[in-house]
N, C-alpha and C. Protein backbone atom coordinates (compact mmCIF):
# COMPACT_ATOMS: atom_id res chain seq x y z
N UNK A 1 9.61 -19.75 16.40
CA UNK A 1 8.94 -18.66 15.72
C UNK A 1 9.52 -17.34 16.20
N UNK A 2 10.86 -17.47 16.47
CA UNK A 2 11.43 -16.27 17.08
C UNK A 2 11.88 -15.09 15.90
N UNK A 3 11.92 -15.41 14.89
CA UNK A 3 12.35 -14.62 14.08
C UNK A 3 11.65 -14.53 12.43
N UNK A 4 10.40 -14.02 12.06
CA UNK A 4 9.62 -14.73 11.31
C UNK A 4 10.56 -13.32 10.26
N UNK A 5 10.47 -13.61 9.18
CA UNK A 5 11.06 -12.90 8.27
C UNK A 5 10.63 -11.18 8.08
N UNK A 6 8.67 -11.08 7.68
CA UNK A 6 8.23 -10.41 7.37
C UNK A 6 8.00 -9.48 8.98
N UNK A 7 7.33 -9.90 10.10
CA UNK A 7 7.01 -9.68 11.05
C UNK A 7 7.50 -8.35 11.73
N UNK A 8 6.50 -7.61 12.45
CA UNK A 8 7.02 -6.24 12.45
C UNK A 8 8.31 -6.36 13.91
N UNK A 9 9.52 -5.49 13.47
CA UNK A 9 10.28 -4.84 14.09
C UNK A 9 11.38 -5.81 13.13
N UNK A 10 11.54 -6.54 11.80
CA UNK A 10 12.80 -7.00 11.59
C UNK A 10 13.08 -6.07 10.50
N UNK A 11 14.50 -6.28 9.58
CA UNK A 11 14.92 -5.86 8.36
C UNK A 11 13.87 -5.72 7.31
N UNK A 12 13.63 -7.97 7.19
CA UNK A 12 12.22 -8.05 5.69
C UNK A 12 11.06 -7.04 6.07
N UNK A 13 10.29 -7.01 7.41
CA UNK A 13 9.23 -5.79 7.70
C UNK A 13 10.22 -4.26 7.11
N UNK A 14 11.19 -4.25 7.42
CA UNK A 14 11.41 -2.47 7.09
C UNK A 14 11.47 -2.51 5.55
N UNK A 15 12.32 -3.63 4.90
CA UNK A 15 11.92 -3.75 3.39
C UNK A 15 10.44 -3.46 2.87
N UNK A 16 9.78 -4.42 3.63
CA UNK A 16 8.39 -4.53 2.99
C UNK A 16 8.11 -2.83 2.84
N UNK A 17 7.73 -2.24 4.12
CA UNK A 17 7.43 -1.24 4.58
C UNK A 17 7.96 0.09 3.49
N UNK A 18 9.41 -0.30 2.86
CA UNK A 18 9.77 1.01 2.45
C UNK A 18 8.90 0.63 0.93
N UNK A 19 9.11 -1.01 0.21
CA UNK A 19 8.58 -1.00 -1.11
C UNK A 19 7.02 0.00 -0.77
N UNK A 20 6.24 -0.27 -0.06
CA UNK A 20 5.07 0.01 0.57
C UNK A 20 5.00 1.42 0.00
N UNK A 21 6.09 2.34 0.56
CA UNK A 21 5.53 3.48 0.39
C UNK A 21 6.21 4.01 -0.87
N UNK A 22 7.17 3.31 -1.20
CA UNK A 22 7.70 3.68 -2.79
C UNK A 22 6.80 3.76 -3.98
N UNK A 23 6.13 2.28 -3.68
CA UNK A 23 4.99 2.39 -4.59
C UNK A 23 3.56 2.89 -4.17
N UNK A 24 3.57 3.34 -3.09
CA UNK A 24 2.37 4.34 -3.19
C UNK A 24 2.76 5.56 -3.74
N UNK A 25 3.78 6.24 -3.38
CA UNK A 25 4.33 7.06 -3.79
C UNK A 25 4.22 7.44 -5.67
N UNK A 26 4.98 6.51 -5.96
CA UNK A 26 4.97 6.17 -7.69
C UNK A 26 3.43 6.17 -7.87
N UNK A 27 2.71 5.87 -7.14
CA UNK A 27 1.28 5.56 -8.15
C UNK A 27 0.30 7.01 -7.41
N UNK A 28 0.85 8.06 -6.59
CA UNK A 28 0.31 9.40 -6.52
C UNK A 28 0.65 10.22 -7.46
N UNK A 29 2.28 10.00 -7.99
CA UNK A 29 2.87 10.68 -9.21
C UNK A 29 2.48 10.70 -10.56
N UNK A 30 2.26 8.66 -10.76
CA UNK A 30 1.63 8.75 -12.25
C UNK A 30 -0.18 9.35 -11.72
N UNK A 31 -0.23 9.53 -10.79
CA UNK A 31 -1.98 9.99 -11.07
C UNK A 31 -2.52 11.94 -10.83
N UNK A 32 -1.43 12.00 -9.92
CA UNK A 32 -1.59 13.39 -9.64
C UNK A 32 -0.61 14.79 -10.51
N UNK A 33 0.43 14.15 -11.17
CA UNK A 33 0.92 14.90 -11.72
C UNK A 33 1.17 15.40 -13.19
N UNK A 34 0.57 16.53 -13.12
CA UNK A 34 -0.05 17.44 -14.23
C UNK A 34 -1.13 16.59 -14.68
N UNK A 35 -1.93 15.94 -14.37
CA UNK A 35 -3.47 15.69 -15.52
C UNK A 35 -4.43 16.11 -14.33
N UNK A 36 -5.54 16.09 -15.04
CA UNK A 36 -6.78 15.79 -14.29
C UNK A 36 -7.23 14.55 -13.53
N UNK A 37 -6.92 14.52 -12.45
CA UNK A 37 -7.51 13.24 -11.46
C UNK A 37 -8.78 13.14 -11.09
N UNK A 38 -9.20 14.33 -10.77
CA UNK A 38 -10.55 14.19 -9.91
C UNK A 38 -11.69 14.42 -10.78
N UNK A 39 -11.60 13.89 -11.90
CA UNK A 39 -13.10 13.66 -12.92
C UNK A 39 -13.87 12.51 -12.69
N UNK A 40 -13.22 11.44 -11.98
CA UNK A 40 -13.65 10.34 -11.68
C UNK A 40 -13.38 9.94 -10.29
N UNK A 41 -14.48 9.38 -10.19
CA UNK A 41 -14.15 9.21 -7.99
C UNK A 41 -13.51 7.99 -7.57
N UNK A 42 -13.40 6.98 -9.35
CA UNK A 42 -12.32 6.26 -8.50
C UNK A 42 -11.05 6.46 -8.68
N UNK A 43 -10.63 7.69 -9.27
CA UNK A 43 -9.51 7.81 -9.34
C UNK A 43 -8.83 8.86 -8.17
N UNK A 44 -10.01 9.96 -7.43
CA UNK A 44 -9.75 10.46 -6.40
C UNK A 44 -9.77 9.11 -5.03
N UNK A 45 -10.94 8.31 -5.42
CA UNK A 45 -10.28 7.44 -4.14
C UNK A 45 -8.81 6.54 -4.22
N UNK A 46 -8.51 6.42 -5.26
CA UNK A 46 -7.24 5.93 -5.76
C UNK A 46 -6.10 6.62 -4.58
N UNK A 47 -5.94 8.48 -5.48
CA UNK A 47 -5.76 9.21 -4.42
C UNK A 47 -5.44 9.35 -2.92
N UNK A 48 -6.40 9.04 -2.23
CA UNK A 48 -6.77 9.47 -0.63
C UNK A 48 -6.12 8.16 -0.22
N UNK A 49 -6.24 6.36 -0.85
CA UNK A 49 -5.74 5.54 -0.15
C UNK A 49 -4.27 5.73 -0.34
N UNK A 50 -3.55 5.73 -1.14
CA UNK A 50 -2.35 5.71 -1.55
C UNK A 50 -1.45 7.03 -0.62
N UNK A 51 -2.60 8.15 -0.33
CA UNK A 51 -1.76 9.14 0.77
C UNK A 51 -1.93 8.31 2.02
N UNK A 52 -3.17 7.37 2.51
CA UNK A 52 -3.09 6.64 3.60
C UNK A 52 -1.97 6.08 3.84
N UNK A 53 -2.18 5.20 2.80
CA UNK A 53 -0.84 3.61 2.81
C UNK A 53 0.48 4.37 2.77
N UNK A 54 0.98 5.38 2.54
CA UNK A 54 2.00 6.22 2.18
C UNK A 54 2.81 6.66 3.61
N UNK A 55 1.63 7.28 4.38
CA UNK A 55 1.39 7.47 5.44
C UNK A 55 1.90 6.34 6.66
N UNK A 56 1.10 5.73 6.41
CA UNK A 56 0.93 4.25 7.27
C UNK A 56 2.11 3.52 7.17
N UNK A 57 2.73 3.41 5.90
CA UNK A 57 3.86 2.75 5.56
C UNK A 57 5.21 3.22 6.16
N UNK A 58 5.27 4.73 6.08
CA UNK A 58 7.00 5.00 6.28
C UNK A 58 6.37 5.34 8.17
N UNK A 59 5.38 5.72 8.64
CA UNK A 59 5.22 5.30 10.24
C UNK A 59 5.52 3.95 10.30
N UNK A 60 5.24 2.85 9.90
CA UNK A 60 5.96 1.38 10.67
C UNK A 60 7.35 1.41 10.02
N UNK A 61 7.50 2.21 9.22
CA UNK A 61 9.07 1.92 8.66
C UNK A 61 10.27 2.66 9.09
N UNK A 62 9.62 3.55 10.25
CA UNK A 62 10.09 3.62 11.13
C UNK A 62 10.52 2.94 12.45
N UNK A 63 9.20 2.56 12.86
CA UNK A 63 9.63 1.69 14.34
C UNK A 63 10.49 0.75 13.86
N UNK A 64 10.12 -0.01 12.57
CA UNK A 64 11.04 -0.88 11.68
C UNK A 64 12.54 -0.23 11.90
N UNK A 65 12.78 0.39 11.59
CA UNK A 65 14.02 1.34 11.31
C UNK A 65 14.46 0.95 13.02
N UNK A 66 13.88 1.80 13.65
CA UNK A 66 13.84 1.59 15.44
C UNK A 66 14.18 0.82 15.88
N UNK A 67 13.77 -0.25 15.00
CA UNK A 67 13.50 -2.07 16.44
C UNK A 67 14.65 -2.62 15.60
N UNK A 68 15.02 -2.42 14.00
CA UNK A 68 15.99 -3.16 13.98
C UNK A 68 17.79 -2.38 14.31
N UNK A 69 17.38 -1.63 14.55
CA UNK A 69 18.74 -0.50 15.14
C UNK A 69 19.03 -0.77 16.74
N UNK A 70 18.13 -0.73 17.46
CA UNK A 70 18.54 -1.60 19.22
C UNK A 70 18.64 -2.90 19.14
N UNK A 71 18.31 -3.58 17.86
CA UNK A 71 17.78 -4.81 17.62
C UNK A 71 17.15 -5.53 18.94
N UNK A 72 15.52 -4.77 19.21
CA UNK A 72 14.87 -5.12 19.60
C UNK A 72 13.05 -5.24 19.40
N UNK A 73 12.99 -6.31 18.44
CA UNK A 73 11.65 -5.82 17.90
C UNK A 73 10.25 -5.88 18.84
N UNK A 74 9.06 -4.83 18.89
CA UNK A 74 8.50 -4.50 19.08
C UNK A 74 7.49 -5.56 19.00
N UNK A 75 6.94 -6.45 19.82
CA UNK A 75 6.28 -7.82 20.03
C UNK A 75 5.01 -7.78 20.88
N UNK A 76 4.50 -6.10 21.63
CA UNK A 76 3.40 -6.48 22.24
C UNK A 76 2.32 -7.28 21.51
N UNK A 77 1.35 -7.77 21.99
CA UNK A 77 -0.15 -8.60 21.46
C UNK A 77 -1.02 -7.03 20.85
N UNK A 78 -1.16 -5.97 21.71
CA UNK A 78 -1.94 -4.79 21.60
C UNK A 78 -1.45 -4.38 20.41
N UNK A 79 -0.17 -4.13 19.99
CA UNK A 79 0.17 -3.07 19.16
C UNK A 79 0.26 -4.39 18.01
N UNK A 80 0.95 -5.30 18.02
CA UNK A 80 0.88 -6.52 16.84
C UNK A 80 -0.64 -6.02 16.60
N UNK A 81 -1.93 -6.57 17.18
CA UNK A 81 -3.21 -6.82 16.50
C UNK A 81 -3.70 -5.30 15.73
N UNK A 82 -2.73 -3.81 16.72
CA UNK A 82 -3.76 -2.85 15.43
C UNK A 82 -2.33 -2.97 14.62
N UNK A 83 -1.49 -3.38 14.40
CA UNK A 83 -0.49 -3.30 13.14
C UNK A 83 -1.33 -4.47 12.22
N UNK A 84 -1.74 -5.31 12.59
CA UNK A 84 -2.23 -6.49 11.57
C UNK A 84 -3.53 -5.69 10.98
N UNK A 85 -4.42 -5.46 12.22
CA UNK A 85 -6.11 -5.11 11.68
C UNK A 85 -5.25 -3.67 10.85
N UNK A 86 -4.76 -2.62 11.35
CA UNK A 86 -4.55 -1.55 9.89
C UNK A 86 -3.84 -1.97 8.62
N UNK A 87 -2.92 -2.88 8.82
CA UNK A 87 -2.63 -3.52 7.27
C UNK A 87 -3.61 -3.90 6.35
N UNK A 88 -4.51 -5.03 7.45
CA UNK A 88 -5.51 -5.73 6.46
C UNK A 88 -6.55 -4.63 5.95
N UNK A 89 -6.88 -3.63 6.81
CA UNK A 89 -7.64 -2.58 6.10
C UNK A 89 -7.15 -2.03 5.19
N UNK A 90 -5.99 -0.95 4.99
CA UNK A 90 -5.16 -0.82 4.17
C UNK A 90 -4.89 -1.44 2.84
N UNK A 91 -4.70 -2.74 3.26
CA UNK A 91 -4.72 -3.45 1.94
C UNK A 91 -5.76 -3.46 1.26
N UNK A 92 -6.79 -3.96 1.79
CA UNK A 92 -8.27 -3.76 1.16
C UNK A 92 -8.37 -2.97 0.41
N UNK A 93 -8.63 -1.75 0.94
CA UNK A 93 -8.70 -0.61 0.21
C UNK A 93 -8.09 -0.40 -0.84
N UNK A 94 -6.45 -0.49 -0.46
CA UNK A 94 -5.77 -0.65 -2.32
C UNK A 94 -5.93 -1.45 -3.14
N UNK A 95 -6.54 -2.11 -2.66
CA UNK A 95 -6.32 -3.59 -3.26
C UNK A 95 -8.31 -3.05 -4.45
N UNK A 96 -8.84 -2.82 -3.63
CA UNK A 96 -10.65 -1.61 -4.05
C UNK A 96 -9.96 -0.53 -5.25
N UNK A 97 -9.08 0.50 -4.57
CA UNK A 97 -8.99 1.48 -5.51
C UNK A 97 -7.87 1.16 -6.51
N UNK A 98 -7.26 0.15 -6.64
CA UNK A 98 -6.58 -0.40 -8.07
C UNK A 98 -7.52 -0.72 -8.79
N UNK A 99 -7.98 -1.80 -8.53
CA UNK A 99 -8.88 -2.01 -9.31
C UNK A 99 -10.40 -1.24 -9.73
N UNK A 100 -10.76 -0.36 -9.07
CA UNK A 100 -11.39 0.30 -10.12
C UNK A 100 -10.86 1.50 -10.31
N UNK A 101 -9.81 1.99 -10.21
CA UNK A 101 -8.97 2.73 -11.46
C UNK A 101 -8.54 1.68 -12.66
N UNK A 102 -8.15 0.73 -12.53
CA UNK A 102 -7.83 0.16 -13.33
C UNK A 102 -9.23 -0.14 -14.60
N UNK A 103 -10.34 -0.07 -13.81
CA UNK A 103 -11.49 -0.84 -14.88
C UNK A 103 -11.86 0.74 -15.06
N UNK A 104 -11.98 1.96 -14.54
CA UNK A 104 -12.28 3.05 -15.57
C UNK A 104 -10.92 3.56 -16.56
N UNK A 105 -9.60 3.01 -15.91
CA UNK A 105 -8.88 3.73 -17.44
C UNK A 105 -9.00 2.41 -18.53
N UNK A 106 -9.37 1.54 -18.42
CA UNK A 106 -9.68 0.30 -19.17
C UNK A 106 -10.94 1.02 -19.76
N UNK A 107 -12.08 1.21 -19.56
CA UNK A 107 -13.66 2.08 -20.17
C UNK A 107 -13.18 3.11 -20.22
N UNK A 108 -12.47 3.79 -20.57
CA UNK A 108 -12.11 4.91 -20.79
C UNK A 108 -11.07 4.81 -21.97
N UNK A 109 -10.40 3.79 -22.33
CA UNK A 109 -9.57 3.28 -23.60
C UNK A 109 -10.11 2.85 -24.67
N UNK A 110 -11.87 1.78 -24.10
CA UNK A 110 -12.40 1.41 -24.89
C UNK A 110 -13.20 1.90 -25.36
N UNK A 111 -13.88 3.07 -24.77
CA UNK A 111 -14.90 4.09 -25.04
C UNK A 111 -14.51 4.75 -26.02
N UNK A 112 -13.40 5.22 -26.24
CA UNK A 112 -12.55 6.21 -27.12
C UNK A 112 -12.62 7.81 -26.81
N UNK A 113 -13.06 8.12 -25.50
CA UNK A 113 -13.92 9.42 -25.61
C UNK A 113 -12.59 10.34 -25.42
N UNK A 114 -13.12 11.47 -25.68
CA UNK A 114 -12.47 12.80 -25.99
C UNK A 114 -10.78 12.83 -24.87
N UNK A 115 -12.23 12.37 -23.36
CA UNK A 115 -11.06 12.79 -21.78
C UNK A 115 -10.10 12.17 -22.39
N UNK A 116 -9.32 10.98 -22.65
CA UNK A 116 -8.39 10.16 -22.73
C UNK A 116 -7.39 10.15 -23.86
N UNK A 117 -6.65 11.25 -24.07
CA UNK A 117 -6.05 11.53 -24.66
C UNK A 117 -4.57 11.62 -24.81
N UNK A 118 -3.54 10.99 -26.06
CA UNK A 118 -2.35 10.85 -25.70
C UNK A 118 -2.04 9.91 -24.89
N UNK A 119 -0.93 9.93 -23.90
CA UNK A 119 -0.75 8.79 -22.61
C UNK A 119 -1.10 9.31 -21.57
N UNK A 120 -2.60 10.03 -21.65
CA UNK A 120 -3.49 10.29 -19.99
C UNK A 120 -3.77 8.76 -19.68
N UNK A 121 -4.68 7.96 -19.97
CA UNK A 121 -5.15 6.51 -19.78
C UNK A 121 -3.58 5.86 -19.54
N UNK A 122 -2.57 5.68 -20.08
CA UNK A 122 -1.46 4.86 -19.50
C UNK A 122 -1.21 5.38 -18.80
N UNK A 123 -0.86 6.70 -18.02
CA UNK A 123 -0.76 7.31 -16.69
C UNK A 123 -1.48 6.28 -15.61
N UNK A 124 -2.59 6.46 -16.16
CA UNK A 124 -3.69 5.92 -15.31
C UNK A 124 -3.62 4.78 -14.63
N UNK A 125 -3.41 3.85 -15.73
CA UNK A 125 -3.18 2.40 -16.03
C UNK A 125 -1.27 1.98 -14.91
N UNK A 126 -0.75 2.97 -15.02
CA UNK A 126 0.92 2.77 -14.53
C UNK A 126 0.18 3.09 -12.76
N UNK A 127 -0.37 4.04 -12.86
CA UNK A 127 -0.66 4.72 -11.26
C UNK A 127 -1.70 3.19 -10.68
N UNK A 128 -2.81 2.76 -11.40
CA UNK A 128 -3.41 1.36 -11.10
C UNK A 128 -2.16 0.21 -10.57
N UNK A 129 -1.42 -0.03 -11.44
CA UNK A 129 -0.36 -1.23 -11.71
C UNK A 129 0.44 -0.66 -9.98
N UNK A 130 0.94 0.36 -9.96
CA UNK A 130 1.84 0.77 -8.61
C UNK A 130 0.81 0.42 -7.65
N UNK A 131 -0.23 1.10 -7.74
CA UNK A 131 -1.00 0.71 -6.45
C UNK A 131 -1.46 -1.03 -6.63
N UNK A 132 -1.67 -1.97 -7.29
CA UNK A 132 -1.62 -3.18 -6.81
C UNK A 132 -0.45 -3.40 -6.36
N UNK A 133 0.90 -3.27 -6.82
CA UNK A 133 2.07 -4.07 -6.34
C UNK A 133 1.89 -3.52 -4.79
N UNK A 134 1.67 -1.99 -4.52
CA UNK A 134 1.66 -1.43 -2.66
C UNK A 134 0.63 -2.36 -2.12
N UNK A 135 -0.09 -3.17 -2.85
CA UNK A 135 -1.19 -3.91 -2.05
C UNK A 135 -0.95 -5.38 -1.91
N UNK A 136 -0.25 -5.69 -2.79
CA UNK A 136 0.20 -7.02 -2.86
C UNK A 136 1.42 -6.95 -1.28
N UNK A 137 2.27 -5.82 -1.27
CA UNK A 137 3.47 -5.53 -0.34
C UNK A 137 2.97 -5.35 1.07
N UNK A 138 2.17 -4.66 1.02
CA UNK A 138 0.88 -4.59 2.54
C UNK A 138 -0.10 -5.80 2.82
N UNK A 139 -0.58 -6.36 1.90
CA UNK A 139 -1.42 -7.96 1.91
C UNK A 139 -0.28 -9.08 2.59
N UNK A 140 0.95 -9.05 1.89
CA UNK A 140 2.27 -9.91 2.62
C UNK A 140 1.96 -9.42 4.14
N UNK A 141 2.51 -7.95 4.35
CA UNK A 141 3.14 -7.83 5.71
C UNK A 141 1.93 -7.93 6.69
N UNK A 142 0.28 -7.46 6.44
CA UNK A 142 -0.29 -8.36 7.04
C UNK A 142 -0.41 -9.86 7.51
N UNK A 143 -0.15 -10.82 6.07
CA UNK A 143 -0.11 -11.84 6.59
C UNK A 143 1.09 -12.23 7.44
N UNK A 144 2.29 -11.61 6.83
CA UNK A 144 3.33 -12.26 8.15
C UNK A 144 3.17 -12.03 9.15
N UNK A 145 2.42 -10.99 10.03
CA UNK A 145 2.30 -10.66 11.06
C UNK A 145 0.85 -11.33 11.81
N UNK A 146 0.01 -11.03 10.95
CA UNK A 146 -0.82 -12.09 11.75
C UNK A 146 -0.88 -13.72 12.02
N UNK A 147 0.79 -14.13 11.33
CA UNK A 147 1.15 -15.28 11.35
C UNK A 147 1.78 -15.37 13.02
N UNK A 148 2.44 -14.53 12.81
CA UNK A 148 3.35 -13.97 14.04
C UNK A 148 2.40 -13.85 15.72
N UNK A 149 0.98 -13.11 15.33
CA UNK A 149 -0.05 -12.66 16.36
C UNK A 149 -0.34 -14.13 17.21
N UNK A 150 -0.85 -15.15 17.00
CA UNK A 150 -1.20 -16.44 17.71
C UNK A 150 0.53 -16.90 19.13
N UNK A 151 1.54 -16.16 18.61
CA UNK A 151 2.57 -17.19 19.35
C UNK A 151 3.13 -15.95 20.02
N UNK A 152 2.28 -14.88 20.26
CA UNK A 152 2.58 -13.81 21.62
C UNK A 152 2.30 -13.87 22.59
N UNK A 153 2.89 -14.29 23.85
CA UNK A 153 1.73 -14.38 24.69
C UNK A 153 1.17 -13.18 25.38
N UNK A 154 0.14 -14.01 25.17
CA UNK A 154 -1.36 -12.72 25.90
C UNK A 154 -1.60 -12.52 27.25
């Protein structure tokens, strides 16, 4: 188990890590730029996680960057368990604010109402879609790593 693919300090972790913040990135753009975001609170919490995970992402995609440049990856038990427990939170959360952005620009398509006009709702709907794939990419690198957490020794 010396070399698990996803696991933090290799290449696949700095991959994961950069899709991570690409598509948080992409899904602050389709939501924050030029419309109205903050009429709805799940689209401001949409928002706030995606600057988290954004955040969170290019910091390990760094040490990533780090550990695979001395090529020496970063294996304590302490720092593995808060890299696993902030992923799995992380993920959560995007994994929360996709989906209900996704189910108000969905009631908001079917409603027909005034707000949703032109391609505001597919904005919406593209900024939803980015933030599942950043959650699906953070849900992985949690699990590889807490695959990784049991065979450190403590």
């Amino acid at each position: 188990m010396d070399e698990l693919p996803g696991a933090l300090g290799s290449s696949g972790s700095l991959a994961l890590r950069l899709g991570q913040a690409i598509f948080s990135v992409a899904s602050l753009l389709f939501m924050c730029f030029d419309i109205p975001f903050y009429s709805y609170t799940a689209f401001c919490f949409l928002v706030t996680v995606m600057g988290l995970l954004m955040a969170w992402s290019l910091t390990l995609a760094m040490v990533d960057a780090f550990s695979v440049l001395i090529k020496l990856p970063t294996r304590l038990p302490g720092i593995m368990s808060l890299v696993v427990l902030g992923d799995w939170v992380l993920s959560f959360l995007a994994l929360a604010a996709s989906c209900s952005t996704a189910s108000v620009a969905d009631f908001l398509i079917h409603s027909r109402s005034s707000f949703c006009e032109g391609t505001l709702c597919t904005r919406y709907q593209l900024s939803a879609t980015m933030a599942f794939l950043a959650w699906f990419l953070t849900f992985s690198s949690s699990l590889f790593n807490l695959w990784l957490l049991p065979s450190l020794n403590v």
